[in-house]
Protein backbone atom coordinates (compact mmCIF):
# COMPACT_ATOMS: atom_id res chain seq x y z
CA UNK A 1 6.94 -0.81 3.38
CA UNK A 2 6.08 -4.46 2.70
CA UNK A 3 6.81 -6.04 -0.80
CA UNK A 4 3.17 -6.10 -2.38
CA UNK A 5 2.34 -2.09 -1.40
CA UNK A 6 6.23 -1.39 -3.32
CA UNK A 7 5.33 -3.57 -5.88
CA UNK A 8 1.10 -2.78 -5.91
CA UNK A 9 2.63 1.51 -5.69
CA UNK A 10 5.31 1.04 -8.04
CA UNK A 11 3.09 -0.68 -11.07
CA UNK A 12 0.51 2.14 -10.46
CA UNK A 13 2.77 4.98 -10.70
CA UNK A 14 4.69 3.54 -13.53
CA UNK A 15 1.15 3.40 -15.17
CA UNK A 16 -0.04 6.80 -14.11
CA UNK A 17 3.10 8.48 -15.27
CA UNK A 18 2.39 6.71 -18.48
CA UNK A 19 -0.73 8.45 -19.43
CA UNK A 20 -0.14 11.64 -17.47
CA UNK A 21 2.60 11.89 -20.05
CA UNK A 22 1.33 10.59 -23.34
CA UNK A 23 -2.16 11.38 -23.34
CA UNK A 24 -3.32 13.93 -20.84
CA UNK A 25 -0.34 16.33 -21.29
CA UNK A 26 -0.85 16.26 -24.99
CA UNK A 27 -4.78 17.17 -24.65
CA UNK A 28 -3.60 21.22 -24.65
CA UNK A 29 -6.71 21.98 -21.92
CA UNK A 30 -6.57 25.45 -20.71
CA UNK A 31 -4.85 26.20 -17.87
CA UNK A 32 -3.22 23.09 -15.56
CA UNK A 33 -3.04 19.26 -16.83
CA UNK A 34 -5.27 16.83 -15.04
CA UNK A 35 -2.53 15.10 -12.74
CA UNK A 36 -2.88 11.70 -12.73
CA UNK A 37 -0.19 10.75 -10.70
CA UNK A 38 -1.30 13.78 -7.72
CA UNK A 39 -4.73 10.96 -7.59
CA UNK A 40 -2.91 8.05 -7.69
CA UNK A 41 -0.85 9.13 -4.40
CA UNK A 42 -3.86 10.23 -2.68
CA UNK A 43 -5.46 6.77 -3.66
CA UNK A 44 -2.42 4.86 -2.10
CA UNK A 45 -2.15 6.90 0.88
CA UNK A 46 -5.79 6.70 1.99
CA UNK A 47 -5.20 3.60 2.31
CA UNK A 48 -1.12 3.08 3.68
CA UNK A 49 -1.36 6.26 5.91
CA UNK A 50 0.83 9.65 6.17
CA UNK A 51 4.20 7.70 6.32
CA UNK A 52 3.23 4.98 2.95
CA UNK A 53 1.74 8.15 1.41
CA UNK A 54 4.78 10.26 1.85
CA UNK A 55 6.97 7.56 0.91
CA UNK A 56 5.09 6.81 -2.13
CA UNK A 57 4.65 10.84 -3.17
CA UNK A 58 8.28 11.03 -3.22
CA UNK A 59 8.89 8.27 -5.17
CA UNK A 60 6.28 9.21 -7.63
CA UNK A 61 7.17 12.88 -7.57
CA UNK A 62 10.83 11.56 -8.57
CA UNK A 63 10.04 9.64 -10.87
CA UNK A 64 8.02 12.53 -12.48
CA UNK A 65 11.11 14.89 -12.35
CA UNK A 66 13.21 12.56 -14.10
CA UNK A 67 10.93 11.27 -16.91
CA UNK A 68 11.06 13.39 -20.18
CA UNK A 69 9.85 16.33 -20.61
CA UNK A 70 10.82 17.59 -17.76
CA UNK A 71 11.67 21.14 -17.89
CA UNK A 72 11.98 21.99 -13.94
CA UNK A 73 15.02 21.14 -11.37
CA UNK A 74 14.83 17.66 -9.97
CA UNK A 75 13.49 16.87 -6.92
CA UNK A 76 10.47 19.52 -7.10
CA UNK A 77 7.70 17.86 -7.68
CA UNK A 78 9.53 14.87 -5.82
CA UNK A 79 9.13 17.27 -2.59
CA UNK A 80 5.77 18.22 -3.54
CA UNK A 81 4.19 14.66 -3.56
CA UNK A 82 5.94 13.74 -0.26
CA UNK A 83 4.19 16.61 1.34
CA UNK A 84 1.05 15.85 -0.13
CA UNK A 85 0.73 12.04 0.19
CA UNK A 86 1.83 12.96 3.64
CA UNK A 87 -0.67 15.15 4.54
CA UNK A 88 -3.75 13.10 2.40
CA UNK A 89 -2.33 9.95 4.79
CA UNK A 90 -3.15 11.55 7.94
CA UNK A 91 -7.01 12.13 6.80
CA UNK A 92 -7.18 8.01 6.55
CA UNK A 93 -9.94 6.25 7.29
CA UNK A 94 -9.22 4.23 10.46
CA UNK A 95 -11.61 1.21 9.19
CA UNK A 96 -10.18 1.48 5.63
CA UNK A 97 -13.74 1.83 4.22
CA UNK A 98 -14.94 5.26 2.89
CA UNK A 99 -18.51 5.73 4.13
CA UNK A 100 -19.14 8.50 1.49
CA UNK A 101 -17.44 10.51 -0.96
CA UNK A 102 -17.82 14.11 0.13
CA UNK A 103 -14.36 13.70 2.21
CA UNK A 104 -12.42 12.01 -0.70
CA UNK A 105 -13.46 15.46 -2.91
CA UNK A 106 -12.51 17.67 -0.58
CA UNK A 107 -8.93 15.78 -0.22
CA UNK A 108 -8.75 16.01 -4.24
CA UNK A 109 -9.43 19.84 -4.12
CA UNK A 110 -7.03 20.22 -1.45
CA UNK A 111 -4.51 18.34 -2.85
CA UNK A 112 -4.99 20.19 -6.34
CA UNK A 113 -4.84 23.77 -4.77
CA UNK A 114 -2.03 22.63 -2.28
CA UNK A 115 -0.12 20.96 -5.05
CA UNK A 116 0.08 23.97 -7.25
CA UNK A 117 0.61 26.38 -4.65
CA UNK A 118 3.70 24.74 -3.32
CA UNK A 119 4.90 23.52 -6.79
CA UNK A 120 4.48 27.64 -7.54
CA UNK A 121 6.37 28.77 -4.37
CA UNK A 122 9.20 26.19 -4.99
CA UNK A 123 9.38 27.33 -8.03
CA UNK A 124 9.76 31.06 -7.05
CA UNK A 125 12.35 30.08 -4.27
CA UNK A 126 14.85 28.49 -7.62
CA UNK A 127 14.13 31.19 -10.03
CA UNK A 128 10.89 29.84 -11.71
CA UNK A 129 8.31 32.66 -12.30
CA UNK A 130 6.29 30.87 -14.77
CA UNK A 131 3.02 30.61 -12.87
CA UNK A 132 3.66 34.40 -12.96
CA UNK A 133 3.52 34.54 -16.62
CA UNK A 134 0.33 31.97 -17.07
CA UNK A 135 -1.49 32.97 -14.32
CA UNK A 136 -1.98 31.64 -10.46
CA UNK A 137 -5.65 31.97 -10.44
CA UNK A 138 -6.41 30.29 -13.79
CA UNK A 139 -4.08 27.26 -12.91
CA UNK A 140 -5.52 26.75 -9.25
CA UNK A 141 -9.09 27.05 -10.43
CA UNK A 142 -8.35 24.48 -13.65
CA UNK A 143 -5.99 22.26 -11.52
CA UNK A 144 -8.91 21.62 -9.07
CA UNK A 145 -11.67 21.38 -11.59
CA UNK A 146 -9.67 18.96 -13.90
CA UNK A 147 -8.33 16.60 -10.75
CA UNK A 148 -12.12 16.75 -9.24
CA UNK A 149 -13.59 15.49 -12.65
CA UNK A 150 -10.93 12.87 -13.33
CA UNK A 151 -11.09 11.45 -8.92
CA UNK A 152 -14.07 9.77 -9.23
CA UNK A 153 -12.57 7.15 -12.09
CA UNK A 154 -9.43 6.78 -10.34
CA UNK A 155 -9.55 7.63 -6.56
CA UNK A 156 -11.71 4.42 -5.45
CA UNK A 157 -9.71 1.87 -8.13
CA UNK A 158 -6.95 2.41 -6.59
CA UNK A 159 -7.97 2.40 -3.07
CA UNK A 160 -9.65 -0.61 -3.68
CA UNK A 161 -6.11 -2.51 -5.50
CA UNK A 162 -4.65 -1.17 -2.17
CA UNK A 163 -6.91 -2.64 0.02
CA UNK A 164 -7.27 -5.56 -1.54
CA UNK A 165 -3.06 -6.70 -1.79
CA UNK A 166 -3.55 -5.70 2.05
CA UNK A 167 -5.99 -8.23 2.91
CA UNK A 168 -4.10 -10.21 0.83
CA UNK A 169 -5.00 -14.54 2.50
CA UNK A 170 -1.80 -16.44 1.23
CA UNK A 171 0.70 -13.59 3.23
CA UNK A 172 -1.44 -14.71 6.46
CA UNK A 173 -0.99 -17.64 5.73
CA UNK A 174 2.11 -18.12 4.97
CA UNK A 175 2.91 -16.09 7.78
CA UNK A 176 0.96 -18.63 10.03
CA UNK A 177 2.77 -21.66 8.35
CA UNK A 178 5.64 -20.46 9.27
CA UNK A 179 4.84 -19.38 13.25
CA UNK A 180 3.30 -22.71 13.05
CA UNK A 181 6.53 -24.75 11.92
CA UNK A 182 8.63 -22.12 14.14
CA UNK A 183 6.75 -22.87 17.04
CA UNK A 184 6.65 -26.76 16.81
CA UNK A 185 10.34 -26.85 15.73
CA UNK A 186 11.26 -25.43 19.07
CA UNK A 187 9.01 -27.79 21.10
CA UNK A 188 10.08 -30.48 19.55
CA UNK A 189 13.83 -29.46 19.48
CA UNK A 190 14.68 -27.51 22.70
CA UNK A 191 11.64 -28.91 25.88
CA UNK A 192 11.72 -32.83 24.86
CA UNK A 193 8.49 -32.85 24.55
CA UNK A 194 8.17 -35.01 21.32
CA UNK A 195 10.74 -37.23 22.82
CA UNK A 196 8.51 -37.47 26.04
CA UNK A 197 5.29 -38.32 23.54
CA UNK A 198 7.41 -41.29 22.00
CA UNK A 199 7.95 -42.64 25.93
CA UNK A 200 4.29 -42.18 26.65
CA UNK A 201 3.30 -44.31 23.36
CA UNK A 202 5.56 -47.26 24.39
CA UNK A 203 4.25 -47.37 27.27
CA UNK A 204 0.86 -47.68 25.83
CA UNK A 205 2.12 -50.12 23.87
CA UNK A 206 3.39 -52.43 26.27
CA UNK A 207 0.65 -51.98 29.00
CA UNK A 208 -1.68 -53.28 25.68
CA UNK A 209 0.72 -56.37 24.99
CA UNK A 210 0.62 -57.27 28.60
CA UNK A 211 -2.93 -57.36 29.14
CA UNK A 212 -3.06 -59.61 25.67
CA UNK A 213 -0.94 -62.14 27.60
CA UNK A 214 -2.54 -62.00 30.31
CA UNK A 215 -6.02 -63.03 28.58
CA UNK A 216 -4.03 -65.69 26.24
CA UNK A 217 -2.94 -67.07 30.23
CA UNK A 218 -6.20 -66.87 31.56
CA UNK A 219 -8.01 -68.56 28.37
CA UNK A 220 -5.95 -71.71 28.73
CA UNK A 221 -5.75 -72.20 32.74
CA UNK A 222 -10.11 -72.43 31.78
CA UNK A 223 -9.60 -75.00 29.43
């Protein structure tokens, strides 16, 4: 991944984890939390693709596992993410712009539904039976409903921070700059060629000096 999408993904997660944990997880909704972070993956990887979303899911999902309270093995929701921001990557828009929002939605209730599910059947493969004990149903149907209401604030800000440190002029041009000075470097270094200009000028030179003596001559033979 290049520096600004680590840097751009990093700052957003950090921020998302944030508030996932200090505000929404404290509201005490019924049923699931509204999961911040699950939009702020699907933001990023509309926009970086299955491999930047998978990369970034993990990452977030990691972070998520280690940051207190966590109560569940590490690495679960870590796996979770990956699949997801893998999976929401490959539905990318190939021109980068979102020509309405229907699709986004349906990639939010996806990813809510999906999200649980596999976080519930991880959790059944180590031993965890608490979506058992709260409910399956009840935490699908809130999970979606929550994520869905809470997309439409977050989903397109972050696609659009994405898209934006993409586009971003000064890496082109720096980029450009440096081709640029590359390029000349070896022309002037390794083919001659600047040492062939400098031959080319004195000759200029002295084809211009002759042709002043030559009137200086011809002015004084007249008088």
């Amino acid at each position: 991944m290049r520096v600004n999408r680590i840097l751009l993904s990093s700052a957003l997660v950090v921020v998302a984890l944030v508030i996932q944990v200090s505000v929404l997880a404290r509201l005490h909704l019924p049923g699931a939390v509204p999961d911040l972070l699950l939009l702020t993956v699907l933001g990023l990887a509309l926009v970086y693709g299955h491999v930047g979303g998978a990369l970034v899911g993990f990452g977030a999902g990691l972070l998520a596992d280690l940051a207190p309270p966590a109560d569940h093995a590490a690495g679960r929701y870590a796996l979770v993410l990956c699949v997801i921001g893998y999976l929401a990557g490959l539905v990318k828009p190939e021109t980068g712009q979102l020509k309405s929002a229907t699709g986004p939605m349906a990639v939010v209730v996806a990813a809510a539904v999906g999200s649980t599910l596999l976080y519930a059947g991880v959790g059944a493969l180590v031993g965890d039976t608490a979506a058992r004990h709260v409910g399956l149903g009840g935490l699908l149907f809130t999970a979606a409903l929550y994520d869905l209401l809470l997309a439409p604030f977050v989903v397109p800000g972050v696609m659009a921070l994405a898209r934006r440190a993409e586009n971003d002029p000064l890496a082109d041009t720096g980029s450009a700059a440096k081709a640029t000075d590359i390029s000349s470097g070896w022309l002037s270094g390794g083919t001659g060629l600047k040492i062939g200009s400098q031959r080319n000028g004195l000759r200029v030179k002295a084809a211009r000096a002759r042709m002043a003596r030559a009137g200086r001559i011809k002015g004084v033979k007249r008088l």
